[in-house]
Protein backbone atom coordinates (compact mmCIF):
# COMPACT_ATOMS: atom_id res chain seq x y z
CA UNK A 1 0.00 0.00 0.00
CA UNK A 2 1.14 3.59 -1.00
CA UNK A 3 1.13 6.38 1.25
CA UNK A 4 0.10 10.07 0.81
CA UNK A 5 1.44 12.94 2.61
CA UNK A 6 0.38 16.71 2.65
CA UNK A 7 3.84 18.94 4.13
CA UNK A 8 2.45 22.67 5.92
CA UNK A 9 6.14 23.59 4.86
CA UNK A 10 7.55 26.69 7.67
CA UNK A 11 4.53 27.30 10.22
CA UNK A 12 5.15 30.07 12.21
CA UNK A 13 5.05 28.28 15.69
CA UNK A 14 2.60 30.94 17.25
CA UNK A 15 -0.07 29.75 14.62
CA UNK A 16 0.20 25.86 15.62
CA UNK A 17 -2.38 25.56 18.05
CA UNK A 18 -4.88 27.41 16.21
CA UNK A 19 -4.18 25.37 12.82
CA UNK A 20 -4.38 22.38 15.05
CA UNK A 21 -7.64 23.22 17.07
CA UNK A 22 -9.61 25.35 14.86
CA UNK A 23 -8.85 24.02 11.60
CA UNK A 24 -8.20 20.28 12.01
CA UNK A 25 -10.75 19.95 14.66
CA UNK A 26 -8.36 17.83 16.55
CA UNK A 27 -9.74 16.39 20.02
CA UNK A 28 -8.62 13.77 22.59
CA UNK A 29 -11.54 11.75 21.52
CA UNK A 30 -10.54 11.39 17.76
CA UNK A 31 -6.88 10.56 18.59
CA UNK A 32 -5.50 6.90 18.57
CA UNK A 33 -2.06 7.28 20.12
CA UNK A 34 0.65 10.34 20.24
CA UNK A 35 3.63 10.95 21.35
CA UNK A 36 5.22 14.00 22.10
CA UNK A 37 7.98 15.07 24.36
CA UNK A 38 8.08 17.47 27.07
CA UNK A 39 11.06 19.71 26.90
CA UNK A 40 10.24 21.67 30.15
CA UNK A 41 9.85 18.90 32.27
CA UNK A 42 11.82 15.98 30.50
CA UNK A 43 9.34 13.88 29.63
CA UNK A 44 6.91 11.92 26.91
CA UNK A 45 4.05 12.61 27.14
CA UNK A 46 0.62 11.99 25.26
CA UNK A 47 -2.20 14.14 22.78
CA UNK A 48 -4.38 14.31 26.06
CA UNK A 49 -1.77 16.29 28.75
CA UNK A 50 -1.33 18.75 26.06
CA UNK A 51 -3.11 22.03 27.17
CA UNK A 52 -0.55 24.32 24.43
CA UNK A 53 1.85 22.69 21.23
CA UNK A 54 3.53 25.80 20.99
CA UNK A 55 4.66 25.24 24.67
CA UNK A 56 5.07 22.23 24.44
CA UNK A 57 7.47 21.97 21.17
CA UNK A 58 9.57 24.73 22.18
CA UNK A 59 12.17 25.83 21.81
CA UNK A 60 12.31 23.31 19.49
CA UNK A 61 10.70 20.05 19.13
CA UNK A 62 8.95 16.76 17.73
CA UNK A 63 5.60 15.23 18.16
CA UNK A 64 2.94 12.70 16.33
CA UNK A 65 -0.81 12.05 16.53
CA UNK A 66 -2.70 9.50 14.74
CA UNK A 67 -6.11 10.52 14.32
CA UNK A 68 -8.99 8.19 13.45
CA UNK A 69 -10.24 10.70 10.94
CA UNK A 70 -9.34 14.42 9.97
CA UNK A 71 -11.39 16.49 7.45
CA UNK A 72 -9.52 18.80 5.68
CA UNK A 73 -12.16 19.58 2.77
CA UNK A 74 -12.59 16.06 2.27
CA UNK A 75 -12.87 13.23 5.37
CA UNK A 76 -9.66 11.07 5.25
CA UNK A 77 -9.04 7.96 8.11
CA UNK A 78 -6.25 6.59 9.80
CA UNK A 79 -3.56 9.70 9.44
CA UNK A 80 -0.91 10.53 11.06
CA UNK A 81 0.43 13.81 12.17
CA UNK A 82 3.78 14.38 12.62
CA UNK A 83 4.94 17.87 14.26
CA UNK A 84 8.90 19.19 13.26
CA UNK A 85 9.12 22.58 15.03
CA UNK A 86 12.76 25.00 16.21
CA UNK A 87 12.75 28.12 17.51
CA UNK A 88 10.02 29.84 15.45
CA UNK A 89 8.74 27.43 12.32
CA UNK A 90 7.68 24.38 11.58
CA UNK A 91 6.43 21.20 9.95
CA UNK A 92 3.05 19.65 9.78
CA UNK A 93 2.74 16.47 7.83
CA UNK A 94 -0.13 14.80 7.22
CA UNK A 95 0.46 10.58 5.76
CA UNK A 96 -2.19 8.12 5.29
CA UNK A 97 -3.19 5.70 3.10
CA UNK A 98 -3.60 6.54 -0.76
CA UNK A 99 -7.06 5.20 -0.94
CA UNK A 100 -8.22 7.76 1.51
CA UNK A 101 -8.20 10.24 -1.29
CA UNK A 102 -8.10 8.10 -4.64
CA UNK A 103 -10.91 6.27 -4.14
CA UNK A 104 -14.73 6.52 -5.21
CA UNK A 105 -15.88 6.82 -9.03
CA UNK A 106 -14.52 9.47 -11.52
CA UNK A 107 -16.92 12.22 -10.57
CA UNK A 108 -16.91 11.95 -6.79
CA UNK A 109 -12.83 11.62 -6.70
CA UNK A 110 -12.72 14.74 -8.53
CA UNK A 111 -14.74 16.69 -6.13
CA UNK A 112 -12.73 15.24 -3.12
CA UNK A 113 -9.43 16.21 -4.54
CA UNK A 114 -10.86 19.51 -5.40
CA UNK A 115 -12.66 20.52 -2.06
CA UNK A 116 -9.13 19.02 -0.71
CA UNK A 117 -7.10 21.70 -2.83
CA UNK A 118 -9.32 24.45 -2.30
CA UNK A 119 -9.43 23.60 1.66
CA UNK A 120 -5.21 23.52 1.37
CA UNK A 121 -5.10 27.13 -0.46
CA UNK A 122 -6.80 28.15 1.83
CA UNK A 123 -5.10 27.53 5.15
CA UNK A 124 -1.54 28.33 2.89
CA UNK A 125 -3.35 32.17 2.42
CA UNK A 126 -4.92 32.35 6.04
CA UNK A 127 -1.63 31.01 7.48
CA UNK A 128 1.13 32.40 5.07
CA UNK A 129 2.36 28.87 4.75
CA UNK A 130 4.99 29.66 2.33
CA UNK A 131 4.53 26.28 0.44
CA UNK A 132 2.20 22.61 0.58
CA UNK A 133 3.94 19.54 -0.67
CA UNK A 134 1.66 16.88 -1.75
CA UNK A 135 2.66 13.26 -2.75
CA UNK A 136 3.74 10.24 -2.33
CA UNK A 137 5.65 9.20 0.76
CA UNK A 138 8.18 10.78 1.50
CA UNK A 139 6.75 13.72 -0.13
CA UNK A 140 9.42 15.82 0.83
CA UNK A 141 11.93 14.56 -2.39
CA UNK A 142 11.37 15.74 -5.21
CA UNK A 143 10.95 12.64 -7.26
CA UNK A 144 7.78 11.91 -5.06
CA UNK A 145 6.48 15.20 -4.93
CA UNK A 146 2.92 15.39 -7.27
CA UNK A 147 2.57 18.83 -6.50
CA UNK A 148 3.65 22.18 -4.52
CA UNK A 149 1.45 24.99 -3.91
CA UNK A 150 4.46 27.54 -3.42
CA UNK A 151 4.58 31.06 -3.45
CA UNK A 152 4.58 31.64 -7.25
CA UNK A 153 1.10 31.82 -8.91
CA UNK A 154 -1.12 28.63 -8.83
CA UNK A 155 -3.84 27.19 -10.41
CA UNK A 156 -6.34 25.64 -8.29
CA UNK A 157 -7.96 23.44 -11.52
CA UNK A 158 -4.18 22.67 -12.89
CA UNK A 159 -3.65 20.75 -9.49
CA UNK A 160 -6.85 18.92 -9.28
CA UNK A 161 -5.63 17.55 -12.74
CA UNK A 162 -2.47 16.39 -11.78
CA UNK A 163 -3.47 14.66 -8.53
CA UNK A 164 -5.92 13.18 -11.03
CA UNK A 165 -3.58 11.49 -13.26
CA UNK A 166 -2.43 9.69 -10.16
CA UNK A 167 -5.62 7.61 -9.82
């Protein structure tokens, strides 16, 4: 099985826990497991003890969350969440399985990968998220990179098309 990841590339830090509460709707009762670790008092901890990420990934840190579902313009299950942050920005990526998105008939696929695109442009505006990485796993090279909304002028339709031609 393939995996799919979606890279928040440079989060400013101060923005986490709003990305993370307001956007992604992320609760105790939709995580799995997590594991993050607490630089302030030198320990792991879990999803649940966390009261503030920004505390708790400075002044630098990494953390994970596996959610049992996450809708982010379209309702994907079983992803994982993987927090990179140092001083002041950060990583969010987002894996799960490639028939999360590709799957469904022609039509309905489309709309999923659109109202996925359009939900992505719009955190990168409402965040300044200076670029989104989408592919295949590791996303993060190059030669498994489908697509990256980056700072130069995008197309919203030309992107739905090329996530397309994956399926």
């Amino acid at each position: 099985m393939n995996y799919l990841e979606i890279i928040l590339q440079d989060l400013r830090k101060n923005q986490l826990d709003k990305l993370v509460f307001e956007e992604f709707h992320v609760s105790t009762s939709n995580v799995k497991s997590s594991h993050f670790f607490d630089n302030i008092n030198g320990k792991d901890i879990e999803f649940y003890q966390i009261k503030n990420l920004q505390n708790v990934l400075s002044p630098s840190g990494t953390g994970n969350v596996y959610v049992r579902n996450l809708d982010i313009g379209c309702n994907l299950e079983n992803v994982v969440m993987v927090f990179s942050f140092d001083h002041y920005f950060g990583d969010i990526t987002l894996n799960f399985p490639e028939n999360e998105l590709f799957t469904g008939d022609s039509l309905k696929l489309r709309m999923r990968i659109k109202n996925l695109v359009t939900f992505l442009i719009r955190l990168k505006e409402k965040y300044e998220i200076p670029a989104i990485r989408i592919g295949f796993e590791p996303a993060s090279e190059d030669d498994s990179c489908l697509v990256e909304i980056g700072q130069n002028a995008f197309d919203a339709d030309s992107i739905v098309e090329k996530l397309m031609s994956q399926c």
